[in-house]
Structure formats: structure tokens, C-alpha cells
C-alpha atoms as a PDB file:
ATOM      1  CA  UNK A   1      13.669  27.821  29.332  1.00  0.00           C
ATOM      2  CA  UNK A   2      10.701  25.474  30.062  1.00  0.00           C
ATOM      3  CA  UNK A   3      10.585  22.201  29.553  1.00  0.00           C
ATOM      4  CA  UNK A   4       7.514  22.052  27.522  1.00  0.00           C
ATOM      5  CA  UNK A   5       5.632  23.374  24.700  1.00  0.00           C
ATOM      6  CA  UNK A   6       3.630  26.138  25.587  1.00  0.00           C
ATOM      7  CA  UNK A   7      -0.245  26.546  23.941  1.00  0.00           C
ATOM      8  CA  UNK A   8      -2.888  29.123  24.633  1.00  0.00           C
ATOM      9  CA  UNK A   9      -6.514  27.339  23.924  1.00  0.00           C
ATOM     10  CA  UNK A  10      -7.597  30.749  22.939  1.00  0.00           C
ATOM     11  CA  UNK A  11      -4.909  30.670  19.838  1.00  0.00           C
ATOM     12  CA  UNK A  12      -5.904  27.626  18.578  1.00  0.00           C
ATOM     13  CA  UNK A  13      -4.982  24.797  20.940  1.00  0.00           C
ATOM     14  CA  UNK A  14      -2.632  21.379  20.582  1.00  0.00           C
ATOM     15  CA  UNK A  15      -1.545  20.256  17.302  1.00  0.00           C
ATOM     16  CA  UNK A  16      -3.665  17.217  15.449  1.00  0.00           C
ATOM     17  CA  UNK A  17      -0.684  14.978  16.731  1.00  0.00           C
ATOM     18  CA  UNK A  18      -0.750  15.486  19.835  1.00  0.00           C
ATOM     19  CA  UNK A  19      -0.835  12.459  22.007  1.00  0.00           C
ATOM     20  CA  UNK A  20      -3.290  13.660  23.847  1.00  0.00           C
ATOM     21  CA  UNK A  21      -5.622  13.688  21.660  1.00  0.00           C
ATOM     22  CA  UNK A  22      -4.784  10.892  19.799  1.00  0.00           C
ATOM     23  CA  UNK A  23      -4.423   8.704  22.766  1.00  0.00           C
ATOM     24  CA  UNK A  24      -5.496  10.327  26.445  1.00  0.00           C
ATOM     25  CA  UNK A  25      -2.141  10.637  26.914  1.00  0.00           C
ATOM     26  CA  UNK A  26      -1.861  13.313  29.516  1.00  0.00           C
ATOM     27  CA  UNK A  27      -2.865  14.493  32.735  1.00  0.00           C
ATOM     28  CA  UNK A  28      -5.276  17.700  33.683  1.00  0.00           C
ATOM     29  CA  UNK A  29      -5.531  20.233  36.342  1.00  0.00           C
ATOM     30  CA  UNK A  30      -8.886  22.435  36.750  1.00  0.00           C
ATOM     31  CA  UNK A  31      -8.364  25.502  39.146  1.00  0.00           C
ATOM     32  CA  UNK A  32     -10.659  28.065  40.447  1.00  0.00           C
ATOM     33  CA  UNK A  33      -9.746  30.879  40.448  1.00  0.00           C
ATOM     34  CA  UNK A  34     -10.269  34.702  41.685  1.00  0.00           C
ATOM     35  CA  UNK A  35      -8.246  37.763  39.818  1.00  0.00           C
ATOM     36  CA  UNK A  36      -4.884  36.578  39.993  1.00  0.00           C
ATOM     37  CA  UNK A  37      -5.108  33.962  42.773  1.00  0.00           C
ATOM     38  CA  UNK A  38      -5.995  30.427  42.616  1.00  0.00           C
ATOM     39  CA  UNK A  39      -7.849  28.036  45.105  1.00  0.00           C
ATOM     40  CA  UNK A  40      -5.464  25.797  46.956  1.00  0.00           C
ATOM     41  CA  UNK A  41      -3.011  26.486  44.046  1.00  0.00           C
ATOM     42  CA  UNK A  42       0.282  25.327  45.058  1.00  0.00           C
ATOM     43  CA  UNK A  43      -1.806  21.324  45.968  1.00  0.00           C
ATOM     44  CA  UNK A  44      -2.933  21.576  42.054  1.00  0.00           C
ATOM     45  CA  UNK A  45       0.736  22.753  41.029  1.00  0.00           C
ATOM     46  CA  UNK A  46       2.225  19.265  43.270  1.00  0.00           C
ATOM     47  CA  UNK A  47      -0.451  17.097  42.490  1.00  0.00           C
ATOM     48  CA  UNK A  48       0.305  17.891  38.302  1.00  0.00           C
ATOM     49  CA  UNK A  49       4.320  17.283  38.791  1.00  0.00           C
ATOM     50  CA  UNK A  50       3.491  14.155  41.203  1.00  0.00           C
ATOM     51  CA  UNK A  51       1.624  12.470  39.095  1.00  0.00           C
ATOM     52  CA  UNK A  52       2.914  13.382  35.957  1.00  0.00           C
ATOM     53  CA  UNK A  53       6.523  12.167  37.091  1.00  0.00           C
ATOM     54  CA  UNK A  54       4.451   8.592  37.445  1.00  0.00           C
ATOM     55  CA  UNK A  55       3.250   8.680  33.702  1.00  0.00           C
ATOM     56  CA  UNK A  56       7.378   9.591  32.875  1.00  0.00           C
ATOM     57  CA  UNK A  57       6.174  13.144  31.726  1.00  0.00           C
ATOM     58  CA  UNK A  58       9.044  15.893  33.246  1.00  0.00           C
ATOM     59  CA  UNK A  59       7.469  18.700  34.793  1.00  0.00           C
ATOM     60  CA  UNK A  60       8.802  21.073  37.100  1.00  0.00           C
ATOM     61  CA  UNK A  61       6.866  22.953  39.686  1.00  0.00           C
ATOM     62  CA  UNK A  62       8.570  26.611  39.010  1.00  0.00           C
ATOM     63  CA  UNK A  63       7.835  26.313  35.106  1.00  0.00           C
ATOM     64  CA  UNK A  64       4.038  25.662  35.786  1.00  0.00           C
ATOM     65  CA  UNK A  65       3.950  28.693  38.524  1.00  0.00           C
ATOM     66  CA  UNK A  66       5.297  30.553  36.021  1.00  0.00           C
ATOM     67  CA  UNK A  67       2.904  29.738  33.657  1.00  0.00           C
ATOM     68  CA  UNK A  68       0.085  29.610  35.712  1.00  0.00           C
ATOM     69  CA  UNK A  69       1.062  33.812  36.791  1.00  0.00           C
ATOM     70  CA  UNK A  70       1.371  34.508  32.648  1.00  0.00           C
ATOM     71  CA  UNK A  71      -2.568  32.698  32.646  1.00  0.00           C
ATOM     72  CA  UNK A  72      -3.565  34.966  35.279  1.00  0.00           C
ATOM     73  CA  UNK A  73      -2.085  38.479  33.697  1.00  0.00           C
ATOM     74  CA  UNK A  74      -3.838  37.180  30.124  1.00  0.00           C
ATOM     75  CA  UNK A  75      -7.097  36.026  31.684  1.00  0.00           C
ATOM     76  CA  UNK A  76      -7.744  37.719  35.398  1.00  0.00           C
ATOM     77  CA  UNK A  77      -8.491  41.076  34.072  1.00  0.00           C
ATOM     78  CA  UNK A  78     -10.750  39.327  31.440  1.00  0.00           C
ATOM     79  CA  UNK A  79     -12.713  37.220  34.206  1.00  0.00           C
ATOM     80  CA  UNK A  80     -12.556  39.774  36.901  1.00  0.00           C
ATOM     81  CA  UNK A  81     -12.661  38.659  40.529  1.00  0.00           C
ATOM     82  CA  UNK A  82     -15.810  37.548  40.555  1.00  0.00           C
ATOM     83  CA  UNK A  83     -14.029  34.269  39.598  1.00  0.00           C
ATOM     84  CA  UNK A  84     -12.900  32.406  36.691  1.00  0.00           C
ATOM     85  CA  UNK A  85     -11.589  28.983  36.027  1.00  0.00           C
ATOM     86  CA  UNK A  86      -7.836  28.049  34.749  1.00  0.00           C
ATOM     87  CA  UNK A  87      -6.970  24.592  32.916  1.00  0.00           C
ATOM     88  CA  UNK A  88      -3.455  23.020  32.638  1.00  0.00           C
ATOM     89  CA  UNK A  89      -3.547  20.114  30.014  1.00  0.00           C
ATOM     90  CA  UNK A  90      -0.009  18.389  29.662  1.00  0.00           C
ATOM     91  CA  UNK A  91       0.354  15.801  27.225  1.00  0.00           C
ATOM     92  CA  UNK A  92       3.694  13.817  26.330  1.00  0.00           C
ATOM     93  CA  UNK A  93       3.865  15.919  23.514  1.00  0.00           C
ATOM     94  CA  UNK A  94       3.756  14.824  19.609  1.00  0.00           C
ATOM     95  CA  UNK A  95       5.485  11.540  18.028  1.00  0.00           C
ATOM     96  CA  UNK A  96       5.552   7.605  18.343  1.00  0.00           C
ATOM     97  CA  UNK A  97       4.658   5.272  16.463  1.00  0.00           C
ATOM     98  CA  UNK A  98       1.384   4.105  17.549  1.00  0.00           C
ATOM     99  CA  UNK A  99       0.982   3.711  21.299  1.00  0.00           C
ATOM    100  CA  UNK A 100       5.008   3.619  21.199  1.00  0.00           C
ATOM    101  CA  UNK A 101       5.788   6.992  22.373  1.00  0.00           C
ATOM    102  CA  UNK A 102       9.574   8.460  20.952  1.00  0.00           C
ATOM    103  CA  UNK A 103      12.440   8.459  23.745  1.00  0.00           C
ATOM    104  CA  UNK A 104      12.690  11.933  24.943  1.00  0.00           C
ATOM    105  CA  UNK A 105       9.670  13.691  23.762  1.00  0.00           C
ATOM    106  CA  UNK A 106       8.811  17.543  24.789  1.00  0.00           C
ATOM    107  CA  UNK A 107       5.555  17.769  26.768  1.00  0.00           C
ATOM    108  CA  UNK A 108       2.885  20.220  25.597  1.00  0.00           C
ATOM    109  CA  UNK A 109       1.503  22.536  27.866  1.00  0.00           C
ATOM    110  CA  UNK A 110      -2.666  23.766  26.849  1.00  0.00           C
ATOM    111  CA  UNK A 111      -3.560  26.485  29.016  1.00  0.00           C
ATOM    112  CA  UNK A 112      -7.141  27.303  29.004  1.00  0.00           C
ATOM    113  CA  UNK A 113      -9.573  29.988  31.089  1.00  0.00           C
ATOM    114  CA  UNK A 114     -13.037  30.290  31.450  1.00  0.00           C
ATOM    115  CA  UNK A 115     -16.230  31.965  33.149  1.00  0.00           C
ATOM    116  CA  UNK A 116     -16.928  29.965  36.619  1.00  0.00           C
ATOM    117  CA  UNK A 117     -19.638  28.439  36.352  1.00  0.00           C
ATOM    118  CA  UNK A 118     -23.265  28.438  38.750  1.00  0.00           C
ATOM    119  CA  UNK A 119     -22.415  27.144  42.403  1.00  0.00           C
ATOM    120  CA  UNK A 120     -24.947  24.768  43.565  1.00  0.00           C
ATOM    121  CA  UNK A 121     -27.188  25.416  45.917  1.00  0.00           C
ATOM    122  CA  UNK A 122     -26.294  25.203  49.856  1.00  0.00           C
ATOM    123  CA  UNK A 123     -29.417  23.607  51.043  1.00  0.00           C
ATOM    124  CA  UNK A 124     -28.565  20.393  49.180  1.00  0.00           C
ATOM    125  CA  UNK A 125     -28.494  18.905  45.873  1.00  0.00           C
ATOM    126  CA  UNK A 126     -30.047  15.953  43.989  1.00  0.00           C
ATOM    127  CA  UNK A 127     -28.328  12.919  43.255  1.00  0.00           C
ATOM    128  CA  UNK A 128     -28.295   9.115  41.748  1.00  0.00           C
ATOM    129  CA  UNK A 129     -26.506   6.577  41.572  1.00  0.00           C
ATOM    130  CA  UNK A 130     -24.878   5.771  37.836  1.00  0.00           C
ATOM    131  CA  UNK A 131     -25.217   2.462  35.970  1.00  0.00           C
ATOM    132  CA  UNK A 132     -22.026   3.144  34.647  1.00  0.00           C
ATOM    133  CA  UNK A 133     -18.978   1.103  36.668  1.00  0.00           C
ATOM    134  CA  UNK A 134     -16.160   2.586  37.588  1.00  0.00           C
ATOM    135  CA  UNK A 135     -12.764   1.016  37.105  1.00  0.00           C
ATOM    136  CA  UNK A 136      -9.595   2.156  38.608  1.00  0.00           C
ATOM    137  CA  UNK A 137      -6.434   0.606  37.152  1.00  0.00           C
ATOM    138  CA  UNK A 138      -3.659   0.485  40.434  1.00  0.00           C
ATOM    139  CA  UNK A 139      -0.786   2.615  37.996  1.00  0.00           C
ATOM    140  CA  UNK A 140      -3.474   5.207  37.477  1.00  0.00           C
ATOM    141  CA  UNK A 141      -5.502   5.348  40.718  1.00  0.00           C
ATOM    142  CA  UNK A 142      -5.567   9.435  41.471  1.00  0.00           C
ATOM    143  CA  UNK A 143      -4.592  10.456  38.777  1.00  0.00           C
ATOM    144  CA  UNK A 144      -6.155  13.195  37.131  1.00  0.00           C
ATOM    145  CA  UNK A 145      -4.958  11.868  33.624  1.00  0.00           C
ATOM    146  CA  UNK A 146      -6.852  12.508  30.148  1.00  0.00           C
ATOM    147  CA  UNK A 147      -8.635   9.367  29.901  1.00  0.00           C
ATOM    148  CA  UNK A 148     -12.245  10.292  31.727  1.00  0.00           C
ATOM    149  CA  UNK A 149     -14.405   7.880  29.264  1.00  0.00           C
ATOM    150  CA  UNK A 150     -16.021   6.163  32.142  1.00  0.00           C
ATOM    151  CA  UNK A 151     -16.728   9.756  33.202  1.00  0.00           C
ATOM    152  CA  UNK A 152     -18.383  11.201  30.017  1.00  0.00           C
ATOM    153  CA  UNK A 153     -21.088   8.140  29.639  1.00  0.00           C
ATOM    154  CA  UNK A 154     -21.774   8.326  33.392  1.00  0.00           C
ATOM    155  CA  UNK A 155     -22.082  12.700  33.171  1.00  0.00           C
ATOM    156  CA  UNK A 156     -24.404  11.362  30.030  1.00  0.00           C
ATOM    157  CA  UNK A 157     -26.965  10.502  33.000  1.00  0.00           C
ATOM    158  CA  UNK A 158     -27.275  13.694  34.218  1.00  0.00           C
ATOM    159  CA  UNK A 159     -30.558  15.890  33.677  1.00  0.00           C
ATOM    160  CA  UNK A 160     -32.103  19.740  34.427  1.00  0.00           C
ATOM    161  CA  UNK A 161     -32.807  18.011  38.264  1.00  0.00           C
ATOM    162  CA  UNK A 162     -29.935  15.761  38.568  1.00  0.00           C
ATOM    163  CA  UNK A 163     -26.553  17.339  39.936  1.00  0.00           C
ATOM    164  CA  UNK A 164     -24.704  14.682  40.045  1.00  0.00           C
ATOM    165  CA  UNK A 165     -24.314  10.662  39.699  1.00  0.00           C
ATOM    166  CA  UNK A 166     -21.946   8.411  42.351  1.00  0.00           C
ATOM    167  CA  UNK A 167     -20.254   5.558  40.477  1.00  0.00           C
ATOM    168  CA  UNK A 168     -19.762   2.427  41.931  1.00  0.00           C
ATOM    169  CA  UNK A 169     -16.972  -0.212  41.630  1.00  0.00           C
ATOM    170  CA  UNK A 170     -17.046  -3.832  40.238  1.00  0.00           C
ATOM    171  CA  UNK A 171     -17.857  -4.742  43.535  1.00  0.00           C
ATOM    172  CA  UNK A 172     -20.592  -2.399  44.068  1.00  0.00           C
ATOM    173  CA  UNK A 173     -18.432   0.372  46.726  1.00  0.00           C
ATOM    174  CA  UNK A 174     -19.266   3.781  46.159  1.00  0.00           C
ATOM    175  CA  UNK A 175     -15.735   5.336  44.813  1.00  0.00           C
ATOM    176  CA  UNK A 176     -16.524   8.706  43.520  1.00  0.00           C
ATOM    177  CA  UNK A 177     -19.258  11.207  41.320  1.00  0.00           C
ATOM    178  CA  UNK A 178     -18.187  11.907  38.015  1.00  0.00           C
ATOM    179  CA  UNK A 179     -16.525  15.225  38.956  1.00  0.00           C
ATOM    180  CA  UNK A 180     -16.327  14.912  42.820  1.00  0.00           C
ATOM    181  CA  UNK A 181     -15.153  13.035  46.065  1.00  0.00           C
ATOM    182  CA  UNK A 182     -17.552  11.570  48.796  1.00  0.00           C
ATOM    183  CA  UNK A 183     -17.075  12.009  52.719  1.00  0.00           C
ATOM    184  CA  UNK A 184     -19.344  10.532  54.860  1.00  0.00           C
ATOM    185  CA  UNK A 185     -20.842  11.183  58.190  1.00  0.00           C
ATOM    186  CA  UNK A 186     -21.967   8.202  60.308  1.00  0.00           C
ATOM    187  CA  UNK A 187     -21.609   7.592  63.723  1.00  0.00           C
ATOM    188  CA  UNK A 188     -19.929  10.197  65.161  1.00  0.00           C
ATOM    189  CA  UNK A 189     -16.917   9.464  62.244  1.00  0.00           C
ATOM    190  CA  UNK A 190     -16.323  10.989  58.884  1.00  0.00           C
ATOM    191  CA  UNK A 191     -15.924   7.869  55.802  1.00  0.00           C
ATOM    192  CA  UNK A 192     -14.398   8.241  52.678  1.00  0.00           C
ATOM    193  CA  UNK A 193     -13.032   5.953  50.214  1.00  0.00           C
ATOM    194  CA  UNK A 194      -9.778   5.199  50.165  1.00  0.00           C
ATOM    195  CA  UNK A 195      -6.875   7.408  47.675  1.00  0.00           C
ATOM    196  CA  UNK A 196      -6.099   4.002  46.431  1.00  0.00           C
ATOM    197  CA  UNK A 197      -9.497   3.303  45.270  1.00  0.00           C
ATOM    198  CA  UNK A 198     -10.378   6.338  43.414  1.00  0.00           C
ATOM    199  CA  UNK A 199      -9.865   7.842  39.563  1.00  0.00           C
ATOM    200  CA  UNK A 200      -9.209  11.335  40.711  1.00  0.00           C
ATOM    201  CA  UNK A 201      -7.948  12.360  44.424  1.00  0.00           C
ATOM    202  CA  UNK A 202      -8.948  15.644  44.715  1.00  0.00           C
ATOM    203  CA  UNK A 203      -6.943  18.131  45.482  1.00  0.00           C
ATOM    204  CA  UNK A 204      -9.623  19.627  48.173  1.00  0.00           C
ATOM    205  CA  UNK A 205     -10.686  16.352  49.472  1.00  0.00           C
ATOM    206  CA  UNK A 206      -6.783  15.656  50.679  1.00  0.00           C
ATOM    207  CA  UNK A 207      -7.476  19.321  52.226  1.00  0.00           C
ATOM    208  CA  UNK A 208     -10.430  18.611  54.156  1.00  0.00           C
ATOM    209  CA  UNK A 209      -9.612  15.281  55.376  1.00  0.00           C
ATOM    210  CA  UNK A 210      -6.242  16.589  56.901  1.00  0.00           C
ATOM    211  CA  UNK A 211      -8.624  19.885  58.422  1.00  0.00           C
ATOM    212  CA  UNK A 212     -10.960  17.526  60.191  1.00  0.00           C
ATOM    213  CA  UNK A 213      -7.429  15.524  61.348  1.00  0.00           C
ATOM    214  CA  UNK A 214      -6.514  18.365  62.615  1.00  0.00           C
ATOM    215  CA  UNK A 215      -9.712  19.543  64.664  1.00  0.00           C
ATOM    216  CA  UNK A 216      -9.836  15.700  66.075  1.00  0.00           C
ATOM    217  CA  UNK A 217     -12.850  14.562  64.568  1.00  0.00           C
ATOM    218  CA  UNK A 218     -12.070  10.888  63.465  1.00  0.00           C
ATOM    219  CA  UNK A 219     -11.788   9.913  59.916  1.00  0.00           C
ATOM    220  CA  UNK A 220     -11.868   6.324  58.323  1.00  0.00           C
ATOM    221  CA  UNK A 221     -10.636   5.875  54.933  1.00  0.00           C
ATOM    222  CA  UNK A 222     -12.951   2.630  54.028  1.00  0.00           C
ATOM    223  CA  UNK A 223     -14.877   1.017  50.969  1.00  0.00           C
ATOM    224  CA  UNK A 224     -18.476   2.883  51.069  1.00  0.00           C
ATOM    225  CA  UNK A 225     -21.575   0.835  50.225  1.00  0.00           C
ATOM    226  CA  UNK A 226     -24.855   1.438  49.026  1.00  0.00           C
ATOM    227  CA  UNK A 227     -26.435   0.620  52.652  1.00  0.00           C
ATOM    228  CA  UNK A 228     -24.020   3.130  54.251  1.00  0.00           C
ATOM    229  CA  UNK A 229     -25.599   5.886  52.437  1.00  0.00           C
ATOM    230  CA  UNK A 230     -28.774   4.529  52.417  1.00  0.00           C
ATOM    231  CA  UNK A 231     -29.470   3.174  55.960  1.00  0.00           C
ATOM    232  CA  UNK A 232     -30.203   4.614  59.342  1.00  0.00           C
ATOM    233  CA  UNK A 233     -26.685   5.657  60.713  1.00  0.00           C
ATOM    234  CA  UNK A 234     -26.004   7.829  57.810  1.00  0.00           C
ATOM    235  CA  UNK A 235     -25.690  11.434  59.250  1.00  0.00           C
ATOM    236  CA  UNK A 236     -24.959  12.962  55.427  1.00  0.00           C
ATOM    237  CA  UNK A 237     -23.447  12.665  52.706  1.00  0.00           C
ATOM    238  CA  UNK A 238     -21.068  15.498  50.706  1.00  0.00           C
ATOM    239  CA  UNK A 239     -19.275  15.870  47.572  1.00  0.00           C
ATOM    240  CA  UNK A 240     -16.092  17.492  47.511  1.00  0.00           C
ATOM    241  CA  UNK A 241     -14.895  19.212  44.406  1.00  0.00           C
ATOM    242  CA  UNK A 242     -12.029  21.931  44.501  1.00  0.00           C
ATOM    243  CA  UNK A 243     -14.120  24.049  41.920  1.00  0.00           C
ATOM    244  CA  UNK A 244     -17.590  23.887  43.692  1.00  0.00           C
ATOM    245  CA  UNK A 245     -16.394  23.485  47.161  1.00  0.00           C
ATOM    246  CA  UNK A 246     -17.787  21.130  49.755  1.00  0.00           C
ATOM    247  CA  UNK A 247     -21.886  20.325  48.450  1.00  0.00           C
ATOM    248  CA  UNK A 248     -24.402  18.447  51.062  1.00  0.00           C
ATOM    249  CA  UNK A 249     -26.804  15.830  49.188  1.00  0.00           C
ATOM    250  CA  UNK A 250     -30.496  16.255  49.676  1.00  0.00           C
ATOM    251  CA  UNK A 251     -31.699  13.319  48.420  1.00  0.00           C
ATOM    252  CA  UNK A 252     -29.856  10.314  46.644  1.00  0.00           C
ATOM    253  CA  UNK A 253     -32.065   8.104  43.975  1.00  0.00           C
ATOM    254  CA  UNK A 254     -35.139   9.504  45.708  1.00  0.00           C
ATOM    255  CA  UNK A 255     -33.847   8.989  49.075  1.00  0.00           C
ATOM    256  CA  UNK A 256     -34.050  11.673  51.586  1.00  0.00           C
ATOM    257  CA  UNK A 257     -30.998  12.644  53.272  1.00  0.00           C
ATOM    258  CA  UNK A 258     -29.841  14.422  56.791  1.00  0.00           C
ATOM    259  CA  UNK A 259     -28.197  17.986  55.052  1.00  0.00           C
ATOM    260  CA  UNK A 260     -26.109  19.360  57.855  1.00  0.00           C
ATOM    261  CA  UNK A 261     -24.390  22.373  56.221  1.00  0.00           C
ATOM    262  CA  UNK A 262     -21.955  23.389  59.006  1.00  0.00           C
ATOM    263  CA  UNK A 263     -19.305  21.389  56.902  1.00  0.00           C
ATOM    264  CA  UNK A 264     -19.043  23.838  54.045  1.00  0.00           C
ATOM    265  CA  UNK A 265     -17.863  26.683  56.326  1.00  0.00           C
ATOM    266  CA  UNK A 266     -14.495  24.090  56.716  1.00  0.00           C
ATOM    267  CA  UNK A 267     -14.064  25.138  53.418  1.00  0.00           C
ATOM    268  CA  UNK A 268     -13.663  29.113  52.109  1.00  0.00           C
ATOM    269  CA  UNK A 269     -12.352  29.518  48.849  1.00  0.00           C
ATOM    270  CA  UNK A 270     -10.925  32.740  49.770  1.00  0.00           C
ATOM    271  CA  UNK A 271      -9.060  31.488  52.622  1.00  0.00           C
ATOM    272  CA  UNK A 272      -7.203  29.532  50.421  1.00  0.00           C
ATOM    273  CA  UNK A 273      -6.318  31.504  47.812  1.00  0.00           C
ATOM    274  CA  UNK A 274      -2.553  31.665  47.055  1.00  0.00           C
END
């Protein structure tokens, strides 16, 4: 027996009390998938108990594997292998009074699929920078929880030419783009922020940054300014999303950038399918 409540988005989705949708308060994972396998699966399955353990929501790992091979019998066939995408949303569950959630509530479990959606082009995209701030409370920092306002008036930005907008920090740092991680190449080193510094740690960009470890190319986990994207020892800049893989940015609030795609064969999706 799981430990949750179980809800198919295509049967009509979490009840109205939900605390999830009455308060955010819950935690998401978004996995691409292909037939019956997912994308670096079993780092979405750890990162969803991990981090669900630090809002006090009980999860185990075997109950959302299980759940996650039920999504792919109901929706694989449906999506083909062409690719589709699967969503876990677990919430605390329903009960509280106000904010006060009830001593040992059962978690609901939303599981949603859906068509992938258009890669972006190899040769680069476009990007800006948002004039939305980013704040990253230390409990929450990484986690992929249900509270993405910041997120939805900064993706607000976002136009027919415009992939993408990099949010910046009280202190003006580049941290993240509304739906993806930044890695840097200058001076012979790769830059990123650091984990502790970011709303979401991706799943793929904890995957990359150990592959690059691992081929001894050096990588700095640093704050990343304006003037280290937009001055002379920038080499490129990338977005790293689990979904859309590893994306090269062409040019940055009309800024031209080097695109040096030899980093996106790091990254298969189909060598990572589990």
C-alpha cells in the first residue's frame, strides 16, 4: 500500500482542498520521457523523496517507481516513442487549518502526461535578461517545490523571438532562467552558480557538472555576473534543462555570443534513459 493518494490529471485532478492548491504546498517533478523509459529517471525519483523529506512530506522511492511504470503503461502507448512528458505533483495532502497543516496528513500524488514539446534549435537561441528578481529562501534553495510565482511573471517576459529570460539575484548574480540552469565557459573553466544559490537544481545540471568532473575539465561553482556573460573572456553560455537538454545562447539582450555546440553531444537523452 502506498503512502499517498493517488490522482490521474486526466480523471479530473486534486481535490479543491488540496494544499497545493490552496497554498503551493508541494513539490514537482517534470520528466521526459520516451515509450516506457524516462530521462535520467532514477535522479528525478531521488531528487522528489530528498527534497520532499525536507518539506516533512513521506515519500518513498519504490512507491513513486511504481507509479511512475503504471504512468508509462497508461500514457507510453498514447505518446509513442517519439517522446512524451510525465509530471509527479505531491502535495501534503488535504486539511489544516489555515497555513497549520493537520499532524499526519496523507500526501496526494497528481500524475500527469503530455505531448513533448518543440526542441530548440541547436545553432543557438535568443535570450534576455528578466526584470523580475529572483529570491531564494536557504530552507527552499533546490527545491523544485510548487511555489514558482517569481517564475510565472518572469516567463510573462517571454515573446515569439525570446526563448528564454536569466533572473538575477538581489545582488544582481545571474542564478538561473525561468525553467533552466546556466554553465559557463570562460577561461579554459566551466562556471555555474552555486546549488545553494538556486530555486531549482536540476536534475541534468548535477549530471553534467559531475560528466565534465569526470573528463577533467575544471568546474567552479561561483556567483555569475552580468560582466561574466557579457565581457571578453566569455567562451559561451548554456542552459541546462532535463526536458530540452543542454541549449547554447546566441545572443543575450542583443549581445552576440561565442555558440560552441560540442557541449550538447555530453548530453544524449537516449543514453540516459532508464
Amino acid at each position: 500500500m502506498t503512502a499517498f493518494r493517488l490522482f490521474w490529471a486526466d480523471e479530473g485532478g486534486l481535490p479543491a482542498d488540496d494544499r497545493g492548491v490552496a497554498y503551493g504546498d508541494g513539490l514537482f517533478e517534470t520528466i521526459r520521457m520516451a515509450g516506457q523509459k524516462g530521462v535520467l529517471l532514477s535522479r528525478h525519483l531521488e531528487r522528489m523523496v530528498r527534497d520532499a523529506q525536507r518539506l516533512g512530506i513521506n515519500v518513498t522511492r519504490k512507491d513513486l517507481a511504481n507509479v511512475c511504470l503504471e504512468a508509462t503503461q497508461r500514457f507510453g502507448e498514447r505518446f509513442g516513442e517519439e517522446g512524451w512528458i510525465l509530471k509527479l505533483v505531491l502535495t501534503r495532502g488535504s486539511g489544516g487549518r489555515g497555513y497549520r497543516p493537520d499532524p499526519g496528513m496523507e500526501p496526494h500524488l497528481l500524475v500527469a502526461g503530455s505531448p513533448l514539446p518543440p526542441m530548440p534549435d541547436n545553432s543557438g537561441v535568443v535570450v534576455d535578461f528578466s526584470k523580475v528578481p529572483l529570491s531564494v529562501n536557504p530552507l527552499l534553495a533546490g527545491i523544485k517545490s510548487l511555489n514558482r510565482m517569481e517564475q510565472v511573471l518572469a516567463a510573462a517576459e517571454l515573446g515569439p523571438s525570446l526563448f528564454e529570460v536569466v533572473m538575477a539575484d538581489r545582488d544582481g548574480n545571474l542564478v538561473e532562467g525561468t525553467r533552466a540552469n546556466l554553465l559557463l565557459r570562460q577561461g579554459g573553466s566551466w562556471v555555474t552558480p552555486p546549488a545553494s544559490s538556486l530555486a531549482v537544481a536540476g536534475v541534468l545540471r548535477q549530471w553534467v557538472l559531475e560528466r565534465l568532473r569526470q573528463r577533467g575539465e575544471p568546474v567552479v561553482e561561483r556567483p555569475v555576473t552580468v560582466e561574466d556573460v557579457l565581457g571578453p573572456d566569455c567562451q559561451g553560455l548554456f542552459l541546462m534543462n532535463s526536458v530540452l537538454g543542454i541549449v547554447p545562447v546566441r545572443t543575450i539582450a542583443g549581445h552576440d555570443l561565442p555558440v560552441d555546440t560540442g557541449l550538447a553531444t555530453i548530453f544524449n537523452p537516449l543514453e540516459t534513459l532508464e
